[in-house]
PDB file of N, CA and C in Angstrom:
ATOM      1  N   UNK A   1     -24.119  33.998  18.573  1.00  0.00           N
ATOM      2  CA  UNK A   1     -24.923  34.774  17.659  1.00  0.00           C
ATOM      3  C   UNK A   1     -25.676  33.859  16.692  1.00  0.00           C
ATOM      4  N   UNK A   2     -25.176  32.979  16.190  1.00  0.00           N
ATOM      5  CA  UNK A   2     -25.857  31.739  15.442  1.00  0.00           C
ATOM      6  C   UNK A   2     -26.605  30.993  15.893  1.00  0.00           C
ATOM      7  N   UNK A   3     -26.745  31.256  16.925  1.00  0.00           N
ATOM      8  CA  UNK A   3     -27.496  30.225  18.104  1.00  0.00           C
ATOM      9  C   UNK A   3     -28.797  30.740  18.227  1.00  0.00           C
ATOM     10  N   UNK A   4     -28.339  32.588  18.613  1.00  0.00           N
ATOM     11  CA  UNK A   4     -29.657  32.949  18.724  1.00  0.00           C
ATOM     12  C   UNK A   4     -30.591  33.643  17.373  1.00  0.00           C
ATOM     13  N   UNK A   5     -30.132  33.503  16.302  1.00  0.00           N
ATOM     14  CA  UNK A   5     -30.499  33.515  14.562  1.00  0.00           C
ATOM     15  C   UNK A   5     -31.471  32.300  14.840  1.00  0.00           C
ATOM     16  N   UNK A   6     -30.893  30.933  14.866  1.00  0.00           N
ATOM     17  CA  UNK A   6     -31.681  30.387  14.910  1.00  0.00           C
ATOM     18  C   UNK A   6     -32.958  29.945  15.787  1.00  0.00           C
ATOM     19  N   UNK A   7     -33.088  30.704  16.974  1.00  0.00           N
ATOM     20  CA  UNK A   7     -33.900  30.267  18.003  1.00  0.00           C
ATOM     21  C   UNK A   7     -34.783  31.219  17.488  1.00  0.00           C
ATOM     22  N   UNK A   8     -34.550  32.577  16.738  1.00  0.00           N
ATOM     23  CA  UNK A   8     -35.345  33.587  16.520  1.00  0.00           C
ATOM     24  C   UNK A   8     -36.177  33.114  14.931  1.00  0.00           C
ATOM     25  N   UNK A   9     -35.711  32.310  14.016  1.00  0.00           N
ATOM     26  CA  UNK A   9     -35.817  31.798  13.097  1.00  0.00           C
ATOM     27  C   UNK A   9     -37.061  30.925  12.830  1.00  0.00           C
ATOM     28  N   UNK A  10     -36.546  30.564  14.278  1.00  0.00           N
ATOM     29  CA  UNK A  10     -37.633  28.863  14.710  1.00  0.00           C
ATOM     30  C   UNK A  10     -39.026  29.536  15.050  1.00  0.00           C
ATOM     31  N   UNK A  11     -38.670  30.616  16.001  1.00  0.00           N
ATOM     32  CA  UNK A  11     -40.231  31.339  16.535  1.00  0.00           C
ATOM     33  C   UNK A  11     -40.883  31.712  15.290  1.00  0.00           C
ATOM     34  N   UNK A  12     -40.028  32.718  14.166  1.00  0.00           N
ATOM     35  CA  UNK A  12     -40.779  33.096  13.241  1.00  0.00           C
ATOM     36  C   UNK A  12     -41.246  32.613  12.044  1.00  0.00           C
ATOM     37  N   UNK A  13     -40.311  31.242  12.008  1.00  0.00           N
ATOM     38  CA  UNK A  13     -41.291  30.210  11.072  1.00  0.00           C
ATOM     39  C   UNK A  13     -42.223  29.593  11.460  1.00  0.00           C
ATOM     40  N   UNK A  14     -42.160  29.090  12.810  1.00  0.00           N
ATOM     41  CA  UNK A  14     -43.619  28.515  13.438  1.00  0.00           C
ATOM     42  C   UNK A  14     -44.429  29.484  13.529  1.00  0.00           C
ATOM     43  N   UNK A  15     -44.208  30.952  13.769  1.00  0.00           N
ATOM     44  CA  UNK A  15     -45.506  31.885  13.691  1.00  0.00           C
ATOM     45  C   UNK A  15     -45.830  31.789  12.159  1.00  0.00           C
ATOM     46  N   UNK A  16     -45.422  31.981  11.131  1.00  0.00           N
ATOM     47  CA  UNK A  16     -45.550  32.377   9.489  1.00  0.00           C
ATOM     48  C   UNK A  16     -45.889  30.728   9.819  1.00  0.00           C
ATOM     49  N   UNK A  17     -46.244  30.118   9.718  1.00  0.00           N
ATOM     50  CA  UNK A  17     -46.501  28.238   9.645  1.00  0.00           C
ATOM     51  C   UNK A  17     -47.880  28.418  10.506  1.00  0.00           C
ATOM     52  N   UNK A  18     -48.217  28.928  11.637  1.00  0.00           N
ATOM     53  CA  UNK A  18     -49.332  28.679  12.392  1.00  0.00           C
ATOM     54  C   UNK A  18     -50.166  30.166  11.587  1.00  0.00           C
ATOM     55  N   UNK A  19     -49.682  30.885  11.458  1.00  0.00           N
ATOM     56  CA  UNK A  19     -50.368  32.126  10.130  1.00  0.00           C
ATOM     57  C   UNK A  19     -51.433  31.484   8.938  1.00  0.00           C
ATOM     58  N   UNK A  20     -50.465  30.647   8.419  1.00  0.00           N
ATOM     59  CA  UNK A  20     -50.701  29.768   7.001  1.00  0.00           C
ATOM     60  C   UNK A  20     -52.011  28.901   7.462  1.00  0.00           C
ATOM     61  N   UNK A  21     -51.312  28.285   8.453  1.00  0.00           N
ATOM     62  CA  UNK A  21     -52.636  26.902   8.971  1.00  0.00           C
ATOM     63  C   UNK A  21     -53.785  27.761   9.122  1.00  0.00           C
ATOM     64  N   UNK A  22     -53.896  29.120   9.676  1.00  0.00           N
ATOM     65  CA  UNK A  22     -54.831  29.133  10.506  1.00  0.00           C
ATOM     66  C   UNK A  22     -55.771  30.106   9.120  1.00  0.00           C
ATOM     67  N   UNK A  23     -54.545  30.821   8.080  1.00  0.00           N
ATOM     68  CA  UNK A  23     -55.486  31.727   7.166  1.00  0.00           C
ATOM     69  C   UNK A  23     -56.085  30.450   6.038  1.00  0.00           C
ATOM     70  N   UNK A  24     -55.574  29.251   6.122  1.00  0.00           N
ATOM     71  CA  UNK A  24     -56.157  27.634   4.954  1.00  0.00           C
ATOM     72  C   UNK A  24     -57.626  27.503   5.540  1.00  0.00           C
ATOM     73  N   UNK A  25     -57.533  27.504   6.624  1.00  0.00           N
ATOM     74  CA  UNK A  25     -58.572  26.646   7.586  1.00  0.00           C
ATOM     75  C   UNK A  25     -60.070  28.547   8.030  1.00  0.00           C
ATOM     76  N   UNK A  26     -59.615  29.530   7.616  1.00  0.00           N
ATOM     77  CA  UNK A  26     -60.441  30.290   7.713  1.00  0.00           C
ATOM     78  C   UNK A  26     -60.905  30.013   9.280  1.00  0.00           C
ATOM     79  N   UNK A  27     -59.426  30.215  10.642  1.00  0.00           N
ATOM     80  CA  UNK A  27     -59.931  30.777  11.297  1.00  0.00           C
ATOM     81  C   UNK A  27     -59.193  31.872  12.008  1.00  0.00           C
ATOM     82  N   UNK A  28     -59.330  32.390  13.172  1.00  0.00           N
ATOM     83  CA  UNK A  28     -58.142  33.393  13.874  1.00  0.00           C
ATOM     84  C   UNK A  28     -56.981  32.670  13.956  1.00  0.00           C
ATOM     85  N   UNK A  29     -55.906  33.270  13.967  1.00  0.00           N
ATOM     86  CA  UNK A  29     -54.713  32.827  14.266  1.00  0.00           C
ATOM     87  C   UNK A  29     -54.479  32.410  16.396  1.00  0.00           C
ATOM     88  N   UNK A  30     -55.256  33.472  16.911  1.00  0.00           N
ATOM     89  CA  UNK A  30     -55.578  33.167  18.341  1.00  0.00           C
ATOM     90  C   UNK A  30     -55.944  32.178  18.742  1.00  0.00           C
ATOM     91  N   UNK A  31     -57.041  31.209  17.863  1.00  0.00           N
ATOM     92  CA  UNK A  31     -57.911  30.052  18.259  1.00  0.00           C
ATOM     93  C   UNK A  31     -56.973  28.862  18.089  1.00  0.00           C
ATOM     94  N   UNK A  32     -55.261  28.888  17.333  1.00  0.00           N
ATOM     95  CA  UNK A  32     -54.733  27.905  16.894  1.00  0.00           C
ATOM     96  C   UNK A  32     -53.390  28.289  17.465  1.00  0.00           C
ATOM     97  N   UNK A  33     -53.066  29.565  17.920  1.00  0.00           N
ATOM     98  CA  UNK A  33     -51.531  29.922  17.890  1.00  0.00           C
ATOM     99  C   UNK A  33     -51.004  28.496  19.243  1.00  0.00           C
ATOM    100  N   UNK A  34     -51.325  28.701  20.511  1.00  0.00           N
ATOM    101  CA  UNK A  34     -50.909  27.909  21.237  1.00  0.00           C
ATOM    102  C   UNK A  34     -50.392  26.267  21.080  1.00  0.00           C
ATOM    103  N   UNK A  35     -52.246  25.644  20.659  1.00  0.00           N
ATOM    104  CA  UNK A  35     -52.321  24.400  20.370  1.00  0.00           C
ATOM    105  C   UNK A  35     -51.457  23.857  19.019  1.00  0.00           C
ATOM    106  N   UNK A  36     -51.283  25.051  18.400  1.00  0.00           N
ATOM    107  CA  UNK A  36     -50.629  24.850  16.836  1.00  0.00           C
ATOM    108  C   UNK A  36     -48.588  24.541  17.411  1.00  0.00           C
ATOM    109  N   UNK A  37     -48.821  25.666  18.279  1.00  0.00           N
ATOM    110  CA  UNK A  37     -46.956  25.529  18.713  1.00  0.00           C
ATOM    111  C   UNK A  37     -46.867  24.524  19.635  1.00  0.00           C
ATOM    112  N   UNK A  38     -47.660  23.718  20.407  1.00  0.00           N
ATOM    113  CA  UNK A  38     -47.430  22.374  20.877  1.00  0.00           C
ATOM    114  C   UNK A  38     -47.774  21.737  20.249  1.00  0.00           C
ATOM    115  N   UNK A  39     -48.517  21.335  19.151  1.00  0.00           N
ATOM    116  CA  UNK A  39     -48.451  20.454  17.778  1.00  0.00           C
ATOM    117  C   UNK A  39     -47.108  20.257  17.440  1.00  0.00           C
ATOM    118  N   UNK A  40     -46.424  21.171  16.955  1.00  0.00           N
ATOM    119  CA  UNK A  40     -45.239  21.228  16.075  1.00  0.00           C
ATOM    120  C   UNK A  40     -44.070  20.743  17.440  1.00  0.00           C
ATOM    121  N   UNK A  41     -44.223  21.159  18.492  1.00  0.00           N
ATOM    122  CA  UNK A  41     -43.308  20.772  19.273  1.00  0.00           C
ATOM    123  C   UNK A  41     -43.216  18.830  19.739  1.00  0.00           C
ATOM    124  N   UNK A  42     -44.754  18.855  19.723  1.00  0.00           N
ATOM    125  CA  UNK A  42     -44.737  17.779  20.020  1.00  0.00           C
ATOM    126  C   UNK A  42     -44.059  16.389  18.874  1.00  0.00           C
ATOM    127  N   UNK A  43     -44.845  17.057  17.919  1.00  0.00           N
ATOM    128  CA  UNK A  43     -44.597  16.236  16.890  1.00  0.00           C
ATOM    129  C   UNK A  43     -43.120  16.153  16.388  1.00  0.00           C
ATOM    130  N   UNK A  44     -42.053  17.102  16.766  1.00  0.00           N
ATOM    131  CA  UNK A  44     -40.196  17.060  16.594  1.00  0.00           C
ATOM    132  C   UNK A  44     -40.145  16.293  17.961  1.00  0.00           C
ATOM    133  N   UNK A  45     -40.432  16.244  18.781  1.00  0.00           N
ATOM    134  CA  UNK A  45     -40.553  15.644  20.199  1.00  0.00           C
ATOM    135  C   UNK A  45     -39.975  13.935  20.209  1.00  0.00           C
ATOM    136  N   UNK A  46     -41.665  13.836  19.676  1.00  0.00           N
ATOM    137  CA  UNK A  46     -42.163  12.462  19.730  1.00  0.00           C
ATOM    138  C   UNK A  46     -41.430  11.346  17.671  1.00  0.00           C
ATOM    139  N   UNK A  47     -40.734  12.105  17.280  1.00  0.00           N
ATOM    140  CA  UNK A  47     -40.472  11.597  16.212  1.00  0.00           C
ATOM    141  C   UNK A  47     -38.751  11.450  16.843  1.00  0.00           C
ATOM    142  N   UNK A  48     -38.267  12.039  17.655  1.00  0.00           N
ATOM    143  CA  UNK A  48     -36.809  11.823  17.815  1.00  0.00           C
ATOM    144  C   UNK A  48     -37.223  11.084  18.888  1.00  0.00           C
ATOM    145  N   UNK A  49     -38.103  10.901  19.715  1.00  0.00           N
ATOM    146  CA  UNK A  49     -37.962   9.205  20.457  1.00  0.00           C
ATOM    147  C   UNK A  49     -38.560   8.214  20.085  1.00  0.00           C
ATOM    148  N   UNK A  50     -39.092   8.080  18.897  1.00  0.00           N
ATOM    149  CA  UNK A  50     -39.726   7.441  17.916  1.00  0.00           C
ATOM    150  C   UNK A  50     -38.509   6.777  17.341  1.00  0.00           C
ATOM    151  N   UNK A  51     -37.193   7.083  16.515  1.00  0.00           N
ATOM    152  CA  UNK A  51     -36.070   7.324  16.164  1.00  0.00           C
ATOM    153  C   UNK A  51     -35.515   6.572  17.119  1.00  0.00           C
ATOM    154  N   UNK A  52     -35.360   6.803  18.291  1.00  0.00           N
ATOM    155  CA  UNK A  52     -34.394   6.382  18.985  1.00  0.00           C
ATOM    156  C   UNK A  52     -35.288   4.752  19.454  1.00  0.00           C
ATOM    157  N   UNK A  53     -36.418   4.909  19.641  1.00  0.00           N
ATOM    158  CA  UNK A  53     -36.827   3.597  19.793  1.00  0.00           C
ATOM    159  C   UNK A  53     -36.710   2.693  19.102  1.00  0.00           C
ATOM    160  N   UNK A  54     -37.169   2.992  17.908  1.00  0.00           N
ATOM    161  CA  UNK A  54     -36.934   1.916  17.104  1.00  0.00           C
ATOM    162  C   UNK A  54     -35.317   1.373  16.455  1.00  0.00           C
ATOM    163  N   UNK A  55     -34.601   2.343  16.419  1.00  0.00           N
ATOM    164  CA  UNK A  55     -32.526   1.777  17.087  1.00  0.00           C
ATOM    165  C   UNK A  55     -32.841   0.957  17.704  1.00  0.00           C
ATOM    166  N   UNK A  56     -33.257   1.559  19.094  1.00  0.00           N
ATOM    167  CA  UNK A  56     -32.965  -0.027  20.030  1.00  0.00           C
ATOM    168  C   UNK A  56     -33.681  -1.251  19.671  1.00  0.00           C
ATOM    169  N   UNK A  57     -35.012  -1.140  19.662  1.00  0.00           N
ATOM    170  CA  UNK A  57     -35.103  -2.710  18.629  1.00  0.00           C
ATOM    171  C   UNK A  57     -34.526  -2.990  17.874  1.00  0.00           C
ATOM    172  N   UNK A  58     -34.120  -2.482  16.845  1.00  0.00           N
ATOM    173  CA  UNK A  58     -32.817  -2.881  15.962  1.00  0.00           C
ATOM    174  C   UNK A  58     -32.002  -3.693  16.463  1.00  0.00           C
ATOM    175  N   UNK A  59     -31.303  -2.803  17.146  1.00  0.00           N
ATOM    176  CA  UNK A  59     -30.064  -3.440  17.693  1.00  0.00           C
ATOM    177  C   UNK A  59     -30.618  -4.809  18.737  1.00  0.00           C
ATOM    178  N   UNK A  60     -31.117  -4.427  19.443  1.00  0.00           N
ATOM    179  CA  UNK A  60     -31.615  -5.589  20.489  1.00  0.00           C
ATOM    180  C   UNK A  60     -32.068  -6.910  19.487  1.00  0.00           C
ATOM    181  N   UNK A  61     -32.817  -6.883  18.262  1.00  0.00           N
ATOM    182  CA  UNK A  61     -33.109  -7.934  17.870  1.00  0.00           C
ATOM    183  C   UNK A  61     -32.018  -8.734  16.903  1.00  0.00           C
ATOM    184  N   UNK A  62     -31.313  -7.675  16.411  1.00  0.00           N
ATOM    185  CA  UNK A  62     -29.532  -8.107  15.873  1.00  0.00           C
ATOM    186  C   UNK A  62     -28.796  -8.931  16.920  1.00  0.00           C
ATOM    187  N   UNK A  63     -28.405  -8.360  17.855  1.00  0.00           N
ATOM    188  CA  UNK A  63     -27.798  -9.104  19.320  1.00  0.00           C
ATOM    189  C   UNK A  63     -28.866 -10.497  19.677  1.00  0.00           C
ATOM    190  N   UNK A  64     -29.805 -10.040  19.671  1.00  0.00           N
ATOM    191  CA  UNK A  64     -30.519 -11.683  20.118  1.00  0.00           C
ATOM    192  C   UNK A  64     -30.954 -12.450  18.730  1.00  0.00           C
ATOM    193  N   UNK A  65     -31.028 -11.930  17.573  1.00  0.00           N
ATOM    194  CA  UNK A  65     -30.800 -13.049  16.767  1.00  0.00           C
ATOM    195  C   UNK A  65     -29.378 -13.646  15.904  1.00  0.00           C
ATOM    196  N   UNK A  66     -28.768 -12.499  16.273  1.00  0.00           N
ATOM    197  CA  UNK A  66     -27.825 -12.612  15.724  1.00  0.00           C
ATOM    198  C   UNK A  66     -26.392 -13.385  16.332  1.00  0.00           C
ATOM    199  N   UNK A  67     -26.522 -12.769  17.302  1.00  0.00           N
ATOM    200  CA  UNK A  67     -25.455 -12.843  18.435  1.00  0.00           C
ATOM    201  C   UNK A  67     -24.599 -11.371  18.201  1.00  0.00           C
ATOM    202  N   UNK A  68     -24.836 -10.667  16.759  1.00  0.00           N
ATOM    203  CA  UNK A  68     -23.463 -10.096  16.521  1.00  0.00           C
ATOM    204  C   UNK A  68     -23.911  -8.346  17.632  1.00  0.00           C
ATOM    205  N   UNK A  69     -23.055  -7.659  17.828  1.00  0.00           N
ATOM    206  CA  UNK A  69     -23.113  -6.224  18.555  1.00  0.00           C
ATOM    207  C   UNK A  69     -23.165  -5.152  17.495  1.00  0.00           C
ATOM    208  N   UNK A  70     -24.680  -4.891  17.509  1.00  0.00           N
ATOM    209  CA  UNK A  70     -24.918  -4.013  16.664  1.00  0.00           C
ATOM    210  C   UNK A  70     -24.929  -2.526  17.237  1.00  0.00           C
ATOM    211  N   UNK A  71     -24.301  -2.553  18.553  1.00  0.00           N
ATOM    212  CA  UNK A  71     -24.154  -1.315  19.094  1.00  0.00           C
ATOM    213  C   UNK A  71     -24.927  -1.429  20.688  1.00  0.00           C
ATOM    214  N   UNK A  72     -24.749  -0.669  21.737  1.00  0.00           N
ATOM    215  CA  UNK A  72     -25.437  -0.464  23.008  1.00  0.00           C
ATOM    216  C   UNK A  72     -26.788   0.132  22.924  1.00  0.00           C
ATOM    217  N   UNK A  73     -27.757  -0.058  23.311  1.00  0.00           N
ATOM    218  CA  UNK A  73     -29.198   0.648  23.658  1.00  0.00           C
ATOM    219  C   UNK A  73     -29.197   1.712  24.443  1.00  0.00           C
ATOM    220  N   UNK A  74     -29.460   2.436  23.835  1.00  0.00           N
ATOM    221  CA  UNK A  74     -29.226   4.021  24.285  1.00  0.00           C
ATOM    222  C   UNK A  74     -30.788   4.335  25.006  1.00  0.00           C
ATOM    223  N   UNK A  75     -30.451   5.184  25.888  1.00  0.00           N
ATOM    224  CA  UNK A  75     -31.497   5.881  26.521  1.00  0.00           C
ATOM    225  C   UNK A  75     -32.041   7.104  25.373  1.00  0.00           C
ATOM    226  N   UNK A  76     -33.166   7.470  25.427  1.00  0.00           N
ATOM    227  CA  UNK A  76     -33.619   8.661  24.873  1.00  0.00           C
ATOM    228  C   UNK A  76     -33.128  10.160  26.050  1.00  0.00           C
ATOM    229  N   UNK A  77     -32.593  10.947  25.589  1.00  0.00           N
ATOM    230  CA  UNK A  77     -31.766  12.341  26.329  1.00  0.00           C
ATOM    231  C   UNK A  77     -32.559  13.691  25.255  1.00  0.00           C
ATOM    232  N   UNK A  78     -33.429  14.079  26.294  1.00  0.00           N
ATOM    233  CA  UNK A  78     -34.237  15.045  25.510  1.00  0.00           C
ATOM    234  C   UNK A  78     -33.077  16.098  25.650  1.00  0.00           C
ATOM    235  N   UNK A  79     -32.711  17.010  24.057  1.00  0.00           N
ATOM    236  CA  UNK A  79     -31.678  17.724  23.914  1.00  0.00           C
ATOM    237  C   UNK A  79     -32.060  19.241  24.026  1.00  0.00           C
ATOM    238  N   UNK A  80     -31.311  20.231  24.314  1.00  0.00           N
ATOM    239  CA  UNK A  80     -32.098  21.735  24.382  1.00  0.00           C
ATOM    240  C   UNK A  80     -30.892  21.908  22.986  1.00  0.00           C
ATOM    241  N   UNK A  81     -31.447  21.790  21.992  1.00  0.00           N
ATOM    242  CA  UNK A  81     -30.406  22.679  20.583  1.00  0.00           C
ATOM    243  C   UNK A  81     -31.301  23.702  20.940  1.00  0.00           C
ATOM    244  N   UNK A  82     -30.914  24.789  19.910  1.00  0.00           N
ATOM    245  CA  UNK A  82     -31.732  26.225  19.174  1.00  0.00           C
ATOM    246  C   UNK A  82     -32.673  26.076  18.784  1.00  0.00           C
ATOM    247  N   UNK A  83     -32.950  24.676  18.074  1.00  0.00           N
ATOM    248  CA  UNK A  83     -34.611  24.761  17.372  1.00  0.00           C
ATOM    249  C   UNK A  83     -35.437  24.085  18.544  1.00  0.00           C
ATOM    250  N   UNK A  84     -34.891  23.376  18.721  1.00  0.00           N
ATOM    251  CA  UNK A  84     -36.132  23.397  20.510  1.00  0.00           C
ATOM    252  C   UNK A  84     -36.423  24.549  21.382  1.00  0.00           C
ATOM    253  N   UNK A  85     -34.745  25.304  21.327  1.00  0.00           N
ATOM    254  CA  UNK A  85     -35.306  26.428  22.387  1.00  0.00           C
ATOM    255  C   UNK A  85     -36.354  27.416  22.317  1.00  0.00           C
ATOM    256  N   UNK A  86     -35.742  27.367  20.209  1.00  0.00           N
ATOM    257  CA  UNK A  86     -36.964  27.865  19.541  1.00  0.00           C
ATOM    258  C   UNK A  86     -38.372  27.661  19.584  1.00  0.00           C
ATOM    259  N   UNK A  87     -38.844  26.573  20.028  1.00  0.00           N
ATOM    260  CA  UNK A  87     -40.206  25.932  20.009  1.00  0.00           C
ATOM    261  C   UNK A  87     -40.488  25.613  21.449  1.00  0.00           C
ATOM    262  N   UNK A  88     -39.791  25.551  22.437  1.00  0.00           N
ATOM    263  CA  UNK A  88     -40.363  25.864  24.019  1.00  0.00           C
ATOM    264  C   UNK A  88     -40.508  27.644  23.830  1.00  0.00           C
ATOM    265  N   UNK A  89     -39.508  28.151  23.363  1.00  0.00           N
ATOM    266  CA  UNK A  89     -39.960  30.060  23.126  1.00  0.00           C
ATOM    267  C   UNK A  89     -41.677  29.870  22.773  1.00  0.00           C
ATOM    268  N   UNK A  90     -41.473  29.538  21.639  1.00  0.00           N
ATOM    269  CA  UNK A  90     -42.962  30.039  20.967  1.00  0.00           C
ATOM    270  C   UNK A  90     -44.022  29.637  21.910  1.00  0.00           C
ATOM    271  N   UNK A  91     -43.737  28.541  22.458  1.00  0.00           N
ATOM    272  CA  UNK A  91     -44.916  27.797  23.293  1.00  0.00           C
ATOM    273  C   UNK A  91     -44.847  28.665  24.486  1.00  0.00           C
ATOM    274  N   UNK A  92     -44.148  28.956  25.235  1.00  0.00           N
ATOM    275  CA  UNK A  92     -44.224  30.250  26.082  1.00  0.00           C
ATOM    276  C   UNK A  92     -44.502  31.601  26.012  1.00  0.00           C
ATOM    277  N   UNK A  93     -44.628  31.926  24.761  1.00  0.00           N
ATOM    278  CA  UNK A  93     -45.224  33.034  24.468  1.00  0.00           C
ATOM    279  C   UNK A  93     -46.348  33.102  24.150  1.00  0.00           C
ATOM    280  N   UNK A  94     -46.341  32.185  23.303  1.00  0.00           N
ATOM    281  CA  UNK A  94     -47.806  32.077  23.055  1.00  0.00           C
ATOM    282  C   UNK A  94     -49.101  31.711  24.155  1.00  0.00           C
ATOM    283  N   UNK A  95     -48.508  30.821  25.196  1.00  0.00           N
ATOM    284  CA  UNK A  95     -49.272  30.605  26.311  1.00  0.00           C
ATOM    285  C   UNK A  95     -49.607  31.839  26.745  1.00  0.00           C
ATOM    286  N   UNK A  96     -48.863  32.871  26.984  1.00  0.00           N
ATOM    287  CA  UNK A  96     -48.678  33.795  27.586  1.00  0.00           C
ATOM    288  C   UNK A  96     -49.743  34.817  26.849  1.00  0.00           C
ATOM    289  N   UNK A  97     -49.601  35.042  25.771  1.00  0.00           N
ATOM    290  CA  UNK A  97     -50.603  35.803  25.254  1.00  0.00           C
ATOM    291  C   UNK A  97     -52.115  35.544  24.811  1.00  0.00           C
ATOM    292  N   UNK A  98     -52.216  34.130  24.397  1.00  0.00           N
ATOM    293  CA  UNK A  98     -53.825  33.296  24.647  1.00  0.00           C
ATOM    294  C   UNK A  98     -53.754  33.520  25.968  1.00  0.00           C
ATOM    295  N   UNK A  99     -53.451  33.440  27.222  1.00  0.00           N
ATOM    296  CA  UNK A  99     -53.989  33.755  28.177  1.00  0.00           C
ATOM    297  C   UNK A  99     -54.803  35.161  28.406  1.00  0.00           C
ATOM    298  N   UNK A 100     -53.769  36.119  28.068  1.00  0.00           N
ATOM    299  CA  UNK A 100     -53.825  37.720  28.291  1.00  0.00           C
ATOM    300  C   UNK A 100     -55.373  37.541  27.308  1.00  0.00           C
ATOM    301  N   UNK A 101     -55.075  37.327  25.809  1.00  0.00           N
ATOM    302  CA  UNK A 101     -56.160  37.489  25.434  1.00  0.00           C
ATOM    303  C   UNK A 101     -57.492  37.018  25.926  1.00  0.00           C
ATOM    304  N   UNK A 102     -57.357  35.649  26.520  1.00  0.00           N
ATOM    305  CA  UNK A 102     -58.849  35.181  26.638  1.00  0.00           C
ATOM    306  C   UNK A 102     -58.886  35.543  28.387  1.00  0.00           C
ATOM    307  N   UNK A 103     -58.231  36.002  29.051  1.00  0.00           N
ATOM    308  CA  UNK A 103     -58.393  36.323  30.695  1.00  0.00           C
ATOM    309  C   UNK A 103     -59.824  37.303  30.942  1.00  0.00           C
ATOM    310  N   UNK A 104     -60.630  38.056  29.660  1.00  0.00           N
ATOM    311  CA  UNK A 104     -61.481  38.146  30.038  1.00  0.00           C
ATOM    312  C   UNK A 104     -62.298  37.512  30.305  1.00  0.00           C
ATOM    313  N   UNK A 105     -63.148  36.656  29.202  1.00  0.00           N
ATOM    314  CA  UNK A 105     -63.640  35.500  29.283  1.00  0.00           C
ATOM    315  C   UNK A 105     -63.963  34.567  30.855  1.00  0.00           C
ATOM    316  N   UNK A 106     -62.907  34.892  31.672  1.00  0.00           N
ATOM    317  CA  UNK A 106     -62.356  33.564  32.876  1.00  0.00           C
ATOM    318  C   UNK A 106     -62.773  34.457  33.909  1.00  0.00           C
ATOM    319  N   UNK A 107     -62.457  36.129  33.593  1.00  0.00           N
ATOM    320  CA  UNK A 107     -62.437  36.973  34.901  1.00  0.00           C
ATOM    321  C   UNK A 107     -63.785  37.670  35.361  1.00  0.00           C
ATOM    322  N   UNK A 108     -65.189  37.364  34.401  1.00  0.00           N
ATOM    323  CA  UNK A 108     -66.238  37.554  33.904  1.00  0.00           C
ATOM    324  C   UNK A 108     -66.820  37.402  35.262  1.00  0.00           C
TER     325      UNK A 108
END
């Protein structure tokens, strides 16, 4: 039940968050919802293997200058918690409905 609080949490702060961006910037929320929820995904994405990269230089340059074991070099293991599931959700929905919406446009 906590699990899914938060997966439902995640969708509706990234919607109220892509709301905000899109009512600052004076445009539809449609023209940003998608690209806005792979923004945000990407960007929790690419900052936890960002994170993990720069550990391993750490450590790797401790061990080779050091000699001492500052720990093993870990692989990056993309994780499914709640707030990811939360943010592959949104990105699937939202795909899903920028499509529906703009399928006229394509079917013309």
């Amino acid at each position: 039940m906590k699990s899914f609080l938060i997966v439902l949490g995640t969708v509706l702060f990234e919607f109220l968050l892509i709301l905000v961006v899109a009512k600052l910037f004076g445009v539809q929320v449609m023209e940003v919802l998608f690209l806005g929820g792979a923004f945000i995904f990407g960007v929790i994405w690419l900052s936890g293997y960002e994170m993990n990269r720069v550990n391993n230089i750490v450590k790797a340059g401790t061990k080779g200058w050091t000699g001492l074991d500052a720990g093993q070099v870990k692989l990056f293991r993309f994780e499914i918690t709640p707030l990811m599931l939360g943010l592959i959700l949104f990105m699937i929905i939202s795909l899903v409905i920028t499509f529906i919406y703009y399928a006229p446009y394509f079917m013309a």
